[in-house]
Protein backbone atom coordinates (compact mmCIF):
# COMPACT_ATOMS: atom_id res chain seq x y z
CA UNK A 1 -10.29 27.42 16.40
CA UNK A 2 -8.66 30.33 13.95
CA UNK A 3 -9.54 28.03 11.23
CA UNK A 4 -13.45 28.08 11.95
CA UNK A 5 -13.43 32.28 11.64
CA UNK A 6 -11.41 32.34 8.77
CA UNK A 7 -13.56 30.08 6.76
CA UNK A 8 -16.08 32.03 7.95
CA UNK A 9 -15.16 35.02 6.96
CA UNK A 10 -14.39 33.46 3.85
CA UNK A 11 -18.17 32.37 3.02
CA UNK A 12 -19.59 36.05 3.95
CA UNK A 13 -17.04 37.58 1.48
CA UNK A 14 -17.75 34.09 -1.00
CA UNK A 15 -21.47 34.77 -0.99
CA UNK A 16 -21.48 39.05 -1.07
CA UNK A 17 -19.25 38.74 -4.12
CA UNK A 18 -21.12 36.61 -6.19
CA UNK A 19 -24.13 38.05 -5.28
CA UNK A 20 -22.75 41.50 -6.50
CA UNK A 21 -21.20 39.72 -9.69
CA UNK A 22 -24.68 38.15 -10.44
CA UNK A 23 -26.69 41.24 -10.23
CA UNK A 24 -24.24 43.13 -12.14
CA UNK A 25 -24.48 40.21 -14.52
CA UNK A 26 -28.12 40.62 -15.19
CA UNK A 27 -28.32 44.24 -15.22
CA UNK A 28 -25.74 44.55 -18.13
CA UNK A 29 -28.80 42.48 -19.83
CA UNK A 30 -31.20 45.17 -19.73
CA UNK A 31 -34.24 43.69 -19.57
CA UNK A 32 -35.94 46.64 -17.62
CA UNK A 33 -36.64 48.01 -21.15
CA UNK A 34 -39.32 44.54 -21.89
CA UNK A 35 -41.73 46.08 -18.48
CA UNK A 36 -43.59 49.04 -18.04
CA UNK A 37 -43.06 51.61 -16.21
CA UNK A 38 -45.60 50.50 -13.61
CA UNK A 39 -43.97 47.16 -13.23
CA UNK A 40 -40.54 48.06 -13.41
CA UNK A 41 -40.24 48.45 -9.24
CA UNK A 42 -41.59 44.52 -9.00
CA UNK A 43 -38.77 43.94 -11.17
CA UNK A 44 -36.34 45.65 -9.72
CA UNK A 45 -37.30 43.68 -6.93
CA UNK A 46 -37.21 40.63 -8.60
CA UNK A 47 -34.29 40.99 -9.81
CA UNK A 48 -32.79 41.21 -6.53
CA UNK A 49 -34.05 38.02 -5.54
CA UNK A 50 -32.96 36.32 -8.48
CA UNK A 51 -29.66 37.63 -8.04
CA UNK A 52 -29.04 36.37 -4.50
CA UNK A 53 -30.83 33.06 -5.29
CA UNK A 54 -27.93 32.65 -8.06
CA UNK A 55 -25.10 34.43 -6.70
CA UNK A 56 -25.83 31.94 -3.21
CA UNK A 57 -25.87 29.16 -5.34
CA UNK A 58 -22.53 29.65 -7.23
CA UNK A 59 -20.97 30.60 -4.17
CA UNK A 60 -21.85 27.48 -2.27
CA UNK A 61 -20.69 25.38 -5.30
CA UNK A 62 -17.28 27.30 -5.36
CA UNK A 63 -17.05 26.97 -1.05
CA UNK A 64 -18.12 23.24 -1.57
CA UNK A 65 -15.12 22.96 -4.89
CA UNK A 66 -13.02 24.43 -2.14
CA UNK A 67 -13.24 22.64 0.66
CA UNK A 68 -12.88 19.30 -1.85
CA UNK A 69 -9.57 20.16 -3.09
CA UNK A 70 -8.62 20.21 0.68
CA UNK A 71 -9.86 17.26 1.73
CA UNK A 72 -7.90 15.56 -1.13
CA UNK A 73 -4.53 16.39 0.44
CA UNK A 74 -5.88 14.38 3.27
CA UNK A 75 -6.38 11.90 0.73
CA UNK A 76 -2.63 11.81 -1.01
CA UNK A 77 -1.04 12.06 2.64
């Protein structure tokens, strides 16, 4: 039963990390300066989105890795 709240806790920290990594990825790319000034809060937005849409994405795909490298020392035993 431990097991079930550690991987837990494991996916909320999994998915808040790469959601921080990806939004500090696509901030370093500065493309704030290519939208007005009136547009630039629907970016911001935007950008938010996009970064949790990615930053979810490459965090299920690194749980998923995870839990496969696992499984396969069911598979050597």
């Amino acid at each position: 039963m431990q097991d079930i709240g550690v991987m837990s806790l494991l996916t909320i920290i999994s998915h808040f990390v790469f959601i921080a990594l990806s939004f500090n990825a696509f901030q370093s790319l500065r493309l704030d300066r290519y939208f007005t000034q009136e547009r630039q809060n629907k970016f911001k937005v935007a950008l938010v989105l996009f970064s949790v849409a990615v930053g979810y994405g490459v965090s299920s795909f690194f749980l998923s890795f995870l839990n496969s490298l696992t499984n396969m020392t069911y598979l050597i035993k």
